[in-house]
Protein backbone atom coordinates (compact mmCIF):
# COMPACT_ATOMS: atom_id res chain seq x y z
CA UNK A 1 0.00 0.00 0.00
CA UNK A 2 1.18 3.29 -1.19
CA UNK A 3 0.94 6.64 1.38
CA UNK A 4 2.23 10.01 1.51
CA UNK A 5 2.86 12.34 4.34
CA UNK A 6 3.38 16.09 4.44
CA UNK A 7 6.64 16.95 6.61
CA UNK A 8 9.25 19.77 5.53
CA UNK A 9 13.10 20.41 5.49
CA UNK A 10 14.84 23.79 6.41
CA UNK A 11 16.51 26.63 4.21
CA UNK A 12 18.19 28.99 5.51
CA UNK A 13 14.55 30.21 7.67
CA UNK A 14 11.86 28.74 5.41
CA UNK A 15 10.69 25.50 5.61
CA UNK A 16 10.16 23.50 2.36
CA UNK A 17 7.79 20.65 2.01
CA UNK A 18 8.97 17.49 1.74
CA UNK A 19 6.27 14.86 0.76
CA UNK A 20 7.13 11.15 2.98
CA UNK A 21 5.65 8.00 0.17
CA UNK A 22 6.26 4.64 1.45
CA UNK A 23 5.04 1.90 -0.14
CA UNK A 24 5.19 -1.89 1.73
CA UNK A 25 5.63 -4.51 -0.73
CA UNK A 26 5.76 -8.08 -0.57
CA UNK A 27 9.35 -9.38 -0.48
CA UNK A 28 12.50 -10.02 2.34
CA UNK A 29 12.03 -8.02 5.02
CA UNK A 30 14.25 -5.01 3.94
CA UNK A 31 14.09 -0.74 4.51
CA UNK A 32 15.18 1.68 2.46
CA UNK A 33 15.17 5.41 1.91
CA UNK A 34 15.83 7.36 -1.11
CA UNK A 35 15.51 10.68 -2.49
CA UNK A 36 18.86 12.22 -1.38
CA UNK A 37 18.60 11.59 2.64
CA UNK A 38 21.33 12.98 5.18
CA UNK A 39 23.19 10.91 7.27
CA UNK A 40 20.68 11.62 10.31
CA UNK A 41 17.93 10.62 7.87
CA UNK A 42 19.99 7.70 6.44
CA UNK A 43 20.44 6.17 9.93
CA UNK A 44 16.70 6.75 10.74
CA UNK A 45 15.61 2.84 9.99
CA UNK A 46 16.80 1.45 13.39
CA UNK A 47 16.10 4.03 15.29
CA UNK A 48 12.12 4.21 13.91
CA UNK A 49 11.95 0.36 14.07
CA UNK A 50 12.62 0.08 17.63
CA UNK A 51 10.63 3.52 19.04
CA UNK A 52 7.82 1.63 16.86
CA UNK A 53 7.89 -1.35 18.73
CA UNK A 54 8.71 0.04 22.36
CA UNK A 55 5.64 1.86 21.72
CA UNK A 56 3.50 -1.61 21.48
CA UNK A 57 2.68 -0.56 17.75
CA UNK A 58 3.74 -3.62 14.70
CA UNK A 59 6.57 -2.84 12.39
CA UNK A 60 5.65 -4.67 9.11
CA UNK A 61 8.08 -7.52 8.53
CA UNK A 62 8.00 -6.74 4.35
CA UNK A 63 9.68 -4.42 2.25
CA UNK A 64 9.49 -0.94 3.30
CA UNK A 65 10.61 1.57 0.52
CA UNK A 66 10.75 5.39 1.24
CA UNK A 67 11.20 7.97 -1.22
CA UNK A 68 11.73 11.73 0.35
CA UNK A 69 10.67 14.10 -2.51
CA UNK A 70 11.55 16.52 -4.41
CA UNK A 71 14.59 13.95 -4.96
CA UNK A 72 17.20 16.90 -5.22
CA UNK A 73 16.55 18.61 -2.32
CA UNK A 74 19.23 17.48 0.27
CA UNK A 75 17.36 16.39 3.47
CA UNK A 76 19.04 16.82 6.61
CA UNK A 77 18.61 16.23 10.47
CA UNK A 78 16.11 13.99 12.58
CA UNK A 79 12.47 15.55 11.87
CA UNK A 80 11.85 13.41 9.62
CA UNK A 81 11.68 10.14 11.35
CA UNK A 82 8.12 11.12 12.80
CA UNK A 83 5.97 11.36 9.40
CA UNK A 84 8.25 8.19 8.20
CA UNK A 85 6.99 5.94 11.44
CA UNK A 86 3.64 7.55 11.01
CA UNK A 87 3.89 6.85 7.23
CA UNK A 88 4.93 2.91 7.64
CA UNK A 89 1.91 2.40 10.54
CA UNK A 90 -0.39 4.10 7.63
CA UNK A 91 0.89 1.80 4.77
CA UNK A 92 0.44 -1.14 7.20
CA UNK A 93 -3.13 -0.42 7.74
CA UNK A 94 -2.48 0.15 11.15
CA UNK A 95 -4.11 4.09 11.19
CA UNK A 96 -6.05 5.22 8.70
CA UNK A 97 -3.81 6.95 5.67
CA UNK A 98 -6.71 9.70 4.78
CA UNK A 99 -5.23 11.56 7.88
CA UNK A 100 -2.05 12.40 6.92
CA UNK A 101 -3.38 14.55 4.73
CA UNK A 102 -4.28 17.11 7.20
CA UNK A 103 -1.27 17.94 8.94
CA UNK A 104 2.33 18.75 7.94
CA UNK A 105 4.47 16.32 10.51
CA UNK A 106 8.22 16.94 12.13
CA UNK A 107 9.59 15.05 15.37
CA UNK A 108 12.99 13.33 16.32
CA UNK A 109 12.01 9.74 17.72
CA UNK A 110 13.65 8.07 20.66
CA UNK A 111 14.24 4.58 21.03
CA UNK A 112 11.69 4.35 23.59
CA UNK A 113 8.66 6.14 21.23
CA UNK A 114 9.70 9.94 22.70
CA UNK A 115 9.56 12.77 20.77
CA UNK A 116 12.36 15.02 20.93
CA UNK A 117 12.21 18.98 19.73
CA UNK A 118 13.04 19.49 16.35
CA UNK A 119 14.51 22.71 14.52
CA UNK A 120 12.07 25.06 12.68
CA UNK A 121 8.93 24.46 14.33
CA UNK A 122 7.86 27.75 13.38
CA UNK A 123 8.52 27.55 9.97
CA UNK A 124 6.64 24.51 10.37
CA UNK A 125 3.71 26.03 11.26
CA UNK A 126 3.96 29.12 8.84
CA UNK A 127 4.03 26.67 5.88
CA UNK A 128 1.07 25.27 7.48
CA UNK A 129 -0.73 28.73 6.66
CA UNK A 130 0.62 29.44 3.48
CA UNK A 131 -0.47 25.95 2.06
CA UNK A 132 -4.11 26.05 3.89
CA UNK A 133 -2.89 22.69 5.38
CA UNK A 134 -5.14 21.73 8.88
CA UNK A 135 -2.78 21.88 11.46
CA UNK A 136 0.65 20.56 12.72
CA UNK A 137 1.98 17.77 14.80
CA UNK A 138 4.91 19.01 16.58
CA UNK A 139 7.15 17.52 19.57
CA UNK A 140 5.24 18.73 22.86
CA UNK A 141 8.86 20.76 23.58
CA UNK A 142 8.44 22.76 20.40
CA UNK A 143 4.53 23.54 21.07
CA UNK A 144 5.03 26.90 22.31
CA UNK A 145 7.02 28.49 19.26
CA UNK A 146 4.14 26.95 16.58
CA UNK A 147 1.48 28.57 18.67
CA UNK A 148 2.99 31.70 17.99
CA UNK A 149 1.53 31.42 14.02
CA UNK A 150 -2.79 32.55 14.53
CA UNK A 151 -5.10 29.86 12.68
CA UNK A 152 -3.09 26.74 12.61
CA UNK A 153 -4.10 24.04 14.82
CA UNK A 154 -1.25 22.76 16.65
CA UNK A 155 -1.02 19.26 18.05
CA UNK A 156 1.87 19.03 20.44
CA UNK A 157 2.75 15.20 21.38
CA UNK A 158 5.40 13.90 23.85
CA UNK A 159 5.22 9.95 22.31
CA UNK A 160 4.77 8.24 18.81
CA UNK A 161 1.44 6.57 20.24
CA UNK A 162 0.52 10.35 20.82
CA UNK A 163 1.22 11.03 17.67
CA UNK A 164 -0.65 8.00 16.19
CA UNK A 165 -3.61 8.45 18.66
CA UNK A 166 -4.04 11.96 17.09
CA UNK A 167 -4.29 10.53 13.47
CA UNK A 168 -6.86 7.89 14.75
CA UNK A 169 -9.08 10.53 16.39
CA UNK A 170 -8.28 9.36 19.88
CA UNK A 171 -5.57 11.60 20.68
CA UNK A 172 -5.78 13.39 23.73
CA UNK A 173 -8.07 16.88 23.09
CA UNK A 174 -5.16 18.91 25.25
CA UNK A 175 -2.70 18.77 23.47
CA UNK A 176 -4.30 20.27 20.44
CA UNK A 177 -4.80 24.21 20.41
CA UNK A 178 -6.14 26.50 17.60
CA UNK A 179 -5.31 30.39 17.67
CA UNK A 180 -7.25 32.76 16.04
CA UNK A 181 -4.79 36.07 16.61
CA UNK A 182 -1.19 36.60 17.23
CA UNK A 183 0.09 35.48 20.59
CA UNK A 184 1.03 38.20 22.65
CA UNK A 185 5.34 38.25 24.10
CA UNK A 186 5.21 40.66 26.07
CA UNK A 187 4.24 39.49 28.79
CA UNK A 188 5.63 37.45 31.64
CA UNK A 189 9.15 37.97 33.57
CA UNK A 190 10.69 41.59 32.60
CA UNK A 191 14.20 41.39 31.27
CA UNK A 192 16.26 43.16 33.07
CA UNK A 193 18.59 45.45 31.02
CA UNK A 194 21.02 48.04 32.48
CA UNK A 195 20.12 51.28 32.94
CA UNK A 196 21.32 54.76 31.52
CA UNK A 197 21.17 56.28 34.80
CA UNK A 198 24.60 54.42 35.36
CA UNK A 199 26.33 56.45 32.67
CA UNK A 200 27.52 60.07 34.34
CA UNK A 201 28.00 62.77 31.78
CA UNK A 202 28.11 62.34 28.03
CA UNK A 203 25.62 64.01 27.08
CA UNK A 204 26.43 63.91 23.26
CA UNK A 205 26.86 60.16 23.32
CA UNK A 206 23.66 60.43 25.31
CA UNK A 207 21.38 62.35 22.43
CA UNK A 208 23.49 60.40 19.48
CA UNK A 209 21.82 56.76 21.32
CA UNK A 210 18.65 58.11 21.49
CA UNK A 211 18.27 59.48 17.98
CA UNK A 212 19.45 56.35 16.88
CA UNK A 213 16.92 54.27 19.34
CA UNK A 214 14.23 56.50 18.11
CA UNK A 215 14.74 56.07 14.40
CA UNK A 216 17.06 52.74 13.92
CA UNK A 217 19.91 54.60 12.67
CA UNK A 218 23.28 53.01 13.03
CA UNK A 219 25.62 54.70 15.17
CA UNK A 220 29.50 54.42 15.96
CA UNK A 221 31.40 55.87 18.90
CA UNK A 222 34.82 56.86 18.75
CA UNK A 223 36.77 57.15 21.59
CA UNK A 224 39.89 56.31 24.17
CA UNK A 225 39.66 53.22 25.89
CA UNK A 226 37.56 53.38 29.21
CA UNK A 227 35.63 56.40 27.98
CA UNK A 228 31.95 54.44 27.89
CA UNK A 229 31.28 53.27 24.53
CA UNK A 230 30.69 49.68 25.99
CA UNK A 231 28.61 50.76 28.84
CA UNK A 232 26.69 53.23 26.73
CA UNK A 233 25.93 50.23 24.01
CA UNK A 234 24.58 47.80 26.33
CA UNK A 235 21.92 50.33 27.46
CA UNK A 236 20.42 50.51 24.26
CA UNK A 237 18.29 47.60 24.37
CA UNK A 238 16.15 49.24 27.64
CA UNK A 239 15.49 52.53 25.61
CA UNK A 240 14.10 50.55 22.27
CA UNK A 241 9.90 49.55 22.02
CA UNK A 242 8.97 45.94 23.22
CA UNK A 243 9.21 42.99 20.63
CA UNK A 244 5.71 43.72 18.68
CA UNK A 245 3.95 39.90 17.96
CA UNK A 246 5.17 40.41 14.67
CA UNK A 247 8.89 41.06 15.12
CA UNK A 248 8.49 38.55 17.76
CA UNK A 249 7.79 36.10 14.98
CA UNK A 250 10.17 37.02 12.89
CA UNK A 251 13.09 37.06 15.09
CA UNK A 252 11.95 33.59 16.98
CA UNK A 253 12.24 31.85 12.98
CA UNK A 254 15.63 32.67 12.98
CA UNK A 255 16.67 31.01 16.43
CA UNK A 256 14.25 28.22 15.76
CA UNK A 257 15.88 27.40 12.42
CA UNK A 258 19.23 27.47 13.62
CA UNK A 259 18.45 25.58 17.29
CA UNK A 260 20.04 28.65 19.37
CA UNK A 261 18.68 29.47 22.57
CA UNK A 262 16.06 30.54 23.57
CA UNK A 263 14.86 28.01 21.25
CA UNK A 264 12.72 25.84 21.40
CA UNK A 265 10.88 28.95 23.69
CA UNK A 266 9.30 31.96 21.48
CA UNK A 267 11.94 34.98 21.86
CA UNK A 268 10.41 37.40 24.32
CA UNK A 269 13.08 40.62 24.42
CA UNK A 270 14.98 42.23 21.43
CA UNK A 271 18.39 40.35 21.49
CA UNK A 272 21.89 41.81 21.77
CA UNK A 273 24.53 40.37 20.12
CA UNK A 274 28.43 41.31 20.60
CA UNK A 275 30.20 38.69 18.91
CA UNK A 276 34.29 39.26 19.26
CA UNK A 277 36.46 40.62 16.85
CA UNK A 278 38.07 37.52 15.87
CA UNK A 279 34.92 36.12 13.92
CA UNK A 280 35.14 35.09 10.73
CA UNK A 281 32.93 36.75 7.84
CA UNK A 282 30.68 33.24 7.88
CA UNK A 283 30.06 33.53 11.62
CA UNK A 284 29.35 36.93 11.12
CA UNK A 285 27.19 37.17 7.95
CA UNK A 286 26.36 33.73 7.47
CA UNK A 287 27.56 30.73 6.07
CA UNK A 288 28.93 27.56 6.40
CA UNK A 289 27.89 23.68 4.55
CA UNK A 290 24.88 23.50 5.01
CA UNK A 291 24.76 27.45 5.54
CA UNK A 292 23.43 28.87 9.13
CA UNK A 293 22.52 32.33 10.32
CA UNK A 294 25.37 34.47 11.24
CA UNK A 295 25.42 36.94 14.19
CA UNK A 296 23.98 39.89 11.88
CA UNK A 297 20.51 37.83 12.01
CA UNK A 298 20.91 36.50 15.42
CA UNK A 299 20.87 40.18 15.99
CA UNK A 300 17.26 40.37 13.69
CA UNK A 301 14.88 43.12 15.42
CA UNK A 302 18.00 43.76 18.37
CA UNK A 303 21.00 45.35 18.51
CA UNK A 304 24.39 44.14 17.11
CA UNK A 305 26.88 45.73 18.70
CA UNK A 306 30.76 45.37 17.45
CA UNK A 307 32.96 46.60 20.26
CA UNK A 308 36.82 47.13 18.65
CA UNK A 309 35.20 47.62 15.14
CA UNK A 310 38.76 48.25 14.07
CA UNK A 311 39.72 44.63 15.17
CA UNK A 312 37.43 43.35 13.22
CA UNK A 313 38.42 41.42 9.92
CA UNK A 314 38.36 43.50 6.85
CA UNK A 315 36.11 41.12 4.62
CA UNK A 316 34.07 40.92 7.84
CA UNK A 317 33.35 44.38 8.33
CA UNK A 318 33.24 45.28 4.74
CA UNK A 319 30.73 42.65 4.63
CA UNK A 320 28.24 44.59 6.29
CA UNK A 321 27.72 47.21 3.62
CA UNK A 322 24.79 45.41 1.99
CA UNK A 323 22.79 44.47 5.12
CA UNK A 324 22.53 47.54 7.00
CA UNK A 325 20.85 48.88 3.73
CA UNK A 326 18.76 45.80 2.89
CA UNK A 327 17.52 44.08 5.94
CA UNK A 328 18.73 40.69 4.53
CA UNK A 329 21.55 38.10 3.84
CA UNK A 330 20.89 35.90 0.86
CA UNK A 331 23.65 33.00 0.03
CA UNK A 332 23.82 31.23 -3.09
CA UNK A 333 25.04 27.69 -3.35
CA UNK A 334 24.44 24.71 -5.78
CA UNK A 335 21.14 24.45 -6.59
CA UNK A 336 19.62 26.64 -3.72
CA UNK A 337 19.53 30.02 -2.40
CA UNK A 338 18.99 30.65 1.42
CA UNK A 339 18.02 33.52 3.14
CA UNK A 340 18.11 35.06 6.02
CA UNK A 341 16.54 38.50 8.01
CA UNK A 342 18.94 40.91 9.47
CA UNK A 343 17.34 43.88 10.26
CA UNK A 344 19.55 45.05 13.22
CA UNK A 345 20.45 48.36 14.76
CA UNK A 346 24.69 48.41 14.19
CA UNK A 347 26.16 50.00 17.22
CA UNK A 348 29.97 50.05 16.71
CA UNK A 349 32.61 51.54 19.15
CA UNK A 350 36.41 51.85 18.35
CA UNK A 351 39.54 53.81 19.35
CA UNK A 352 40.88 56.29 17.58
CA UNK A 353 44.39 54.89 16.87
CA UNK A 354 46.63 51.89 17.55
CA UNK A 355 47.49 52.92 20.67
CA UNK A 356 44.13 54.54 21.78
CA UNK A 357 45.58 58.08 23.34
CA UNK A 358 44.67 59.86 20.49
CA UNK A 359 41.61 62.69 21.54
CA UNK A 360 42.54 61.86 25.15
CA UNK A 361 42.50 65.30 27.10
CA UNK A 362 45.95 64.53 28.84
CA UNK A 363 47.17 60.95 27.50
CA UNK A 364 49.92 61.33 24.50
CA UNK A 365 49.42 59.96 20.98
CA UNK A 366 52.63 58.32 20.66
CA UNK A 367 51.42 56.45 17.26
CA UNK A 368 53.51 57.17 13.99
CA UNK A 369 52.01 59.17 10.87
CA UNK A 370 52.35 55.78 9.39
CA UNK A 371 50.53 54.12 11.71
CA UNK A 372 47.98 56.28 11.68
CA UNK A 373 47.43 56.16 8.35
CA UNK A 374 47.61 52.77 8.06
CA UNK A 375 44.78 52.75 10.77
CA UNK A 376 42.56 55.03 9.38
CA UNK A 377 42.08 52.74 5.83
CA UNK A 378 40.51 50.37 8.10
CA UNK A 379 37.42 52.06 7.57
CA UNK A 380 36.36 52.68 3.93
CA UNK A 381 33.57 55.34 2.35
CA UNK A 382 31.48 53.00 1.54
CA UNK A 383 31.30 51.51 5.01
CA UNK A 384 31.12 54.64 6.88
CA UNK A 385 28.85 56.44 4.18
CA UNK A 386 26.26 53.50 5.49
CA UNK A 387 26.50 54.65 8.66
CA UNK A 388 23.92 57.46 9.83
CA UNK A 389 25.73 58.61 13.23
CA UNK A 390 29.52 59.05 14.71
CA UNK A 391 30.17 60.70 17.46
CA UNK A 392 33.74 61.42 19.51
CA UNK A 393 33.51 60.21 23.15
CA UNK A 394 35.88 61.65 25.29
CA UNK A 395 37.07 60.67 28.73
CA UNK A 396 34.37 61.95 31.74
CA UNK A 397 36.43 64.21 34.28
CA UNK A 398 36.41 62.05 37.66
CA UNK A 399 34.20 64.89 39.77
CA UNK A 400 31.57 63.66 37.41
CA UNK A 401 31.10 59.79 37.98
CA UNK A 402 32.27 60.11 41.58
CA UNK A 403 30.12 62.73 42.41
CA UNK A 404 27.12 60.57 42.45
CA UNK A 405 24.97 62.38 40.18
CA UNK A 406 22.74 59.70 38.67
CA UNK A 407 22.40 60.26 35.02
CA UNK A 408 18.96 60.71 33.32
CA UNK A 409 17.09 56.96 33.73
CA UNK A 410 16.52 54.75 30.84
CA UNK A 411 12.40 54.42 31.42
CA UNK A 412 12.48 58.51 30.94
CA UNK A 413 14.24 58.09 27.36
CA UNK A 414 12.31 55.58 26.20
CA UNK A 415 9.29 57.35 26.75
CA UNK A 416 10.52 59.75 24.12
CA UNK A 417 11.42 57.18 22.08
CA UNK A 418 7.99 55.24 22.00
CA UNK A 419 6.21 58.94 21.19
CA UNK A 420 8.78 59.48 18.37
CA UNK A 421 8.07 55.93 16.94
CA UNK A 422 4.40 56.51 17.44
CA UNK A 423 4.50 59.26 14.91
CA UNK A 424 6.41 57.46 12.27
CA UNK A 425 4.37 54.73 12.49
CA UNK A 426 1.62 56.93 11.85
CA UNK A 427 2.95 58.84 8.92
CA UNK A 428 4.45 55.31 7.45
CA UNK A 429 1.16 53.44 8.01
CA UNK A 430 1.07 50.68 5.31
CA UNK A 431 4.50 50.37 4.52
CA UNK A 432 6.39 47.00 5.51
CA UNK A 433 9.69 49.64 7.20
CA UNK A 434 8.07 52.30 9.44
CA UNK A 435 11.18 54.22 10.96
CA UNK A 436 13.20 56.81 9.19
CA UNK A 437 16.48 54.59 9.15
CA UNK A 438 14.66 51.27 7.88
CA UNK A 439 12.15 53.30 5.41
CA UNK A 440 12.68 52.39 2.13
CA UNK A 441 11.96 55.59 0.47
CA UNK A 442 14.02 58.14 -1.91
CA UNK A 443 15.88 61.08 -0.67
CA UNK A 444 13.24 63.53 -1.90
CA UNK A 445 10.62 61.98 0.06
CA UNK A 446 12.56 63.19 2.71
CA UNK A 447 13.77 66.55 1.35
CA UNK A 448 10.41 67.72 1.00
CA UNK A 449 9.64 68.18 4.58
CA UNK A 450 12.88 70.77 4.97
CA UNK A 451 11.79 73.98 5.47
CA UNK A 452 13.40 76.39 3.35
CA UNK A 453 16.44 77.77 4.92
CA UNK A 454 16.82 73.97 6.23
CA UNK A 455 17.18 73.05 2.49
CA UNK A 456 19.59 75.81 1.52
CA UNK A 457 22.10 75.18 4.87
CA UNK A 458 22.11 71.39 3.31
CA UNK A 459 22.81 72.17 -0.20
CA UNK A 460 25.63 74.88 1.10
CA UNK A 461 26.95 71.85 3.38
CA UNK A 462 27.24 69.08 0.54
CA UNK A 463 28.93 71.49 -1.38
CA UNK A 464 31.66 72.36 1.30
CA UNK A 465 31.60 68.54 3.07
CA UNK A 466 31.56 66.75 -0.45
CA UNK A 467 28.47 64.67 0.96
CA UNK A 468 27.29 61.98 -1.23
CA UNK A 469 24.12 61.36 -2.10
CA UNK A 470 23.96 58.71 0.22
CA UNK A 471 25.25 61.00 2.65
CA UNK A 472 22.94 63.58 2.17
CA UNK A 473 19.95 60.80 2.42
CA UNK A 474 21.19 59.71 6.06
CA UNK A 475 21.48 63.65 6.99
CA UNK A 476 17.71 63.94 5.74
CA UNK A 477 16.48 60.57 7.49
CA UNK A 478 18.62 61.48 11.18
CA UNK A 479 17.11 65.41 11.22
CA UNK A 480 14.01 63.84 10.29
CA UNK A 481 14.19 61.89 13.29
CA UNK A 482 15.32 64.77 15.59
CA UNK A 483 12.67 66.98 13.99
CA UNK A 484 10.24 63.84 15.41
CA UNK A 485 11.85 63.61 18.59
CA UNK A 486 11.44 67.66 19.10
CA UNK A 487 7.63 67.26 18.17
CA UNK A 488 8.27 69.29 15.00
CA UNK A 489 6.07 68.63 11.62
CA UNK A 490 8.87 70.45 9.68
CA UNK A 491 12.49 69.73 9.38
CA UNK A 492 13.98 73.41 10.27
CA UNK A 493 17.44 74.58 10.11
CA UNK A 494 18.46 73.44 14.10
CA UNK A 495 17.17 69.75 13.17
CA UNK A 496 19.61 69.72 10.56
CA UNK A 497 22.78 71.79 11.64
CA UNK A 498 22.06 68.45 14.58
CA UNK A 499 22.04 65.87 11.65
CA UNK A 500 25.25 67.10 10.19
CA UNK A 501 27.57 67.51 12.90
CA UNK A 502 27.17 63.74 13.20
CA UNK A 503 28.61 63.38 9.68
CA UNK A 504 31.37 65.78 9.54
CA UNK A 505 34.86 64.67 8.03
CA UNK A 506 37.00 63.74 10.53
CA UNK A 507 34.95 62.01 13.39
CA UNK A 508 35.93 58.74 12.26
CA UNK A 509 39.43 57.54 9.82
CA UNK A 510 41.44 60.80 11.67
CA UNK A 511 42.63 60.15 14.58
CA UNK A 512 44.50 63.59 14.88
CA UNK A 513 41.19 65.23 15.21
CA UNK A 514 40.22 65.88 18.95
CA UNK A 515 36.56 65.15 20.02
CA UNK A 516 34.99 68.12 21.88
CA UNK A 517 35.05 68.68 25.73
C-alpha cells in the first residue's frame, strides 16, 4: 500500500515541504530510503523500528521503501523520522492513511517512542498557513514556538502513540490548540537590562543613542579606551519599544531554524549580540555547509553591537555594507539560495588609533604618521557612508562619575522614544519599514519636509563637506528623526545643523582630530 505524508526540510529560515511515500511490498524483510537523505535521515531505519515497537505498535516484517521528494533537495537532520513511522503504521493499515493529509508532521524519535524537539517548528507552522494545510503535529517541547503562528491548529505530542492516537481521532483533546490572533510576548518575567542612569555625563553620546533608538539609525562611537562606549551600548536595548507579535515572529524563525537558545521557547526581548572581533565573515554574515545564520541575524529586530570595530576582519566588516541597507543576507550555493533577516540596529565603538591616546585630554598619541594612516584605511567610504551617526567620546572628568549624580534613567528616554516611533508609524502606516532609518523611500521623500532655509544650509553643506548622495539621504532621514523627537512637523534649520555635525569629516578615519570637551 502506497501513502504520503506532508513533513518539511529547512533553508536557511523557510521551511520546504517534503512529501514522505512509502510503499510496503511483498518481499524479504528489507528498509530503504531514497531521495537524497542525510546521514541523520539515512540512519533513521533502526532508530524508527525500535521507538515503533517500544511503543507496542507492529513494524511490518515486508519491504518498506521510502522515497523523500523533491529527490534533489538534500534532506538533513532527525524531523523526519516522525511522518516516516507515522507513514509505515499508515501503509500497514495500522491508522487510517486519509489523515495524513491534514497535517504537515516533524519530530525526532527516541528509542523508547519519545519525541524530541526538532529545529524550525515555526517555519513549520507558517508553511502550514501558506499551504491552507489543517494543522501541525509538533514535539510537545516545540509547542510553544508553533502557537505563535494565529489559525493553525497545533497538536503538540510527547510519544509516537501520541502522535498515532491523534491521526486515529483518539488523541488526547489537550494537546491540540487553535489560535485565532497573534500570541502576545510581552508578557511574563521583565528582562532586566542596564540602565542609563549608570552612565555620568556624556551628554552627546547620550542624544546620538537616542536618535538612533528613536529612528534605527546606526551609530558608531569613537573614543579612548575606558571612555563608555561599551557601557553606553549595552543600554540601548532598555530605551528601544517591546518585541511587537510580529517582530516577535520574525526574530523567533531565525533562532528556531538554527536551534540557538532561547529556542525551542518563542523569543520574548529584542536580542543583543556582541560577537568578538576575531569572527570570521561566515560567523558573522552567514555561512557555512549546510549554511546557518550568522550573528547579523541572530541580531534580527536587536541590537548588534561590534565593540573594537577596528579589530574586526576586513572582509568581515566590509561585509556589512549590503545588510545595514537591505535588511537581509541571501547565500547562493548549488542548486539553492537561502536567506536570512537581518534587520539590526549596528552599534559600533572603536579607538581612535593603535594605541588609543589619540583625543585623550591629557594621555599622548605616541602612534607614527604611518601608523595612523595605516589605521585610518581600516574604515572605507562606503562603510562609513552606510553609517547614519559618529560621534567622539571623550574621557568623563572624575568629579563627574564620583560625584554621584545619577544620570537621566533609561524608562524617561524611552518614553521619548515610543512617542517618536508613534508618529512614524503613523505617517508610514502601510508600509512593511516604518522608521526613518529602515524606510525604504528616496531622498526627496525626505527633502520635502525641509523647510526652506533647512534646504539651503544642506545644499551649502554638501557642497563644502563633499556629501554623497547617500550621505545627504542619512542627513535627511537622522534630522528627520530629531525633527520627530522635538515634536516638529517640519524639518527646520536646528534639526539639521544636529544631523550634520554627526557626519562631519574627521569624526571617524582621523585620529589627529580631537573630540569636543
Amino acid at each position: 500500500m502506497l501513502v504520503r505524508a506532508l513533513s518539511f526540510a529547512v533553508l536557511g529560515v523557510d521551511a520546504v515541504p517534503v512529501e514522505v511515500e512509502t510503499d510496503i511490498s511483498q518481499g524479504l524483510p528489507s528498509y530503504t530510503i531514497v531521495g537524497l537523505p542525510g546521514g541523520a535521515v539515512r540512519e533513521s531505519g533502526d532508530r524508527i523500528r525500535a521507538a515503533v515497537r517500544n511503543s507496542g505498535l507492529p513494524f511490518p516484517g515486508r519491504k518498506v521503501t521510502i522515497n523523500l521528494a523533491p529527490a534533489d533537495l538534500r534532506k538533513d537532520g532527525s524531523l523526519l523520522d516522525l511522518p516516516i513511522a507515522l507513514s509505515v503504521l499508515c501503509a500497514e493499515g495500522i491508522l487510517p492513511g486519509e489523515a495524513l493529509g491534514k497535517w504537515i508532521i516533524a519530530g525526532e524519535l527516541s528509542l523508547d517512542g519519545a519525541i524530541r524537539p526538532v529545529r524550525g517548528a515555526l517555519s513549520q507552522a507558517l508553511l502550514a498557513r501558506e499551504r491552507a494545510i489543517e494543522g501541525v503535529i509538533t514535539p510537545v517541547a516545540n509547542g510553544e514556538e508553533a502557537r505563535l503562528v494565529p489559525g493553525v491548529r497545533v497538536a503538540a505530542v510527547r510519544t509516537l502513540r501520541e502522535a498515532a492516537g491523534i491521526l486515529s481521532g483518539e488523541g488526547p483533546g489537550e494537546t491540540i490548540e487553535s489560535r485565532e490572533a497573534p500570541v502576545t510576548v510581552s508578557g511574563g518575567e521583565p528582562v532586566r537590562t542596564p540602565d542609563l542612569s549608570d552612565v555620568s555625563g556624556q551628554p552627546v553620546a547620550r542624544r546620538a543613542l537616542e536618535i538612533a533608538a528613536a529612528g534605527s539609525h546606526a551609530l558608531l562611537m569613537v573614543g579612548p579606551p575606558g571612555c563608555g562606549k561599551t557601557m553606553l551600548a549595552e543600554r540601548m536595548p532598555g530605551i528601544l519599544p517591546e518585541l511587537s507579535p510580529s517582530e516577535s515572529l520574525e526574530t523567533t524563525r531565525v533562532y528556531s531554524a538554527a536551534g540557538e537558545p532561547p529556542w525551542p521557547r518563542p523569543l520574548t526581548h529584542r536580542p543583543f549580540r556582541s560577537p568578538h572581533s576575531t569572527i570570521t565573515a561566515a560567523g558573522l554574515l552567514g555561512g557555512g555547509n549546510p549554511p546557518r545564520p550568522g550573528e547579523v541575524s541572530f541580531a534580527h529586530g536587536g541590537v548588534l553591537f561590534l565593540d573594537e570595530f577596528s579589530e574586526f576582519r576586513p572582509e568581515a566588516r566590509e561585509g556589512l555594507r549590503q545588510p545595514i541597507e537591505s535588511g537581509e543576507i541571501r547565500i547562493s550555493r548549488a542548486g539553492h539560495r537561502y536567506r536570512f533577516p537581518c534587520r539590526f540596529l549596528l552599534l559600533a565603538a572603536s579607538n581612535a588609533c593603535p594605541c588609543g591616546n589619540s583625543g585623550h585630554p591629557k594621555r599622548v598619541c605616541r602612534c607614527s604618521p604611518r601608523e595612523i594612516s595605516r589605521f585610518s584605511r581600516k574604515f572605507s567610504g562606503p562603510l562609513l557612508d552606510r553609517i547614519d551617526l559618529a560621534v567622539a567620546v571623550a574621557p568623563v572628568a572624575a568629579d563627574a562619575w564620583t560625584g554621584g549624580t545619577a544620570g537621566e534613567p533609561s524608562e524617561t528616554v524611552r518614553r521619548r522614544v515610543l512617542a517618536c516611533r508613534a508618529v512614524q508609524e503613523a505617517r508610514y502606516a502601510g508600509r512593511i519599514q516604518r522608521t526613518n532609518g529602515t524606510l525604504r523611500a528616496s531622498t526627496p521623500e525626505f527633502l520635502r519636509d525641509l523647510a526652506p532655509e533647512a534646504r539651503a544650509f544642506l545644499i551649502r553643506a554638501t557642497e563644502r563637506l563633499c556629501l554623497s548622495g547617500r550621505a545627504v539621504g542619512k542627513a535627511c532621514r537622522v534630522a528627520r528623526t530629531i525633527a520627530d523627537l522635538a515634536g516638529e512637523r517640519r524639518v527646520c534649520l536646528p534639526h539639521v545643523a544636529e544631523s550634520l555635525q554627526y557626519r562631519l569629516p574627521g569624526a571617524v578615519g582621523d585620529p589627529t582630530r580631537r573630540p569636543p570637551t
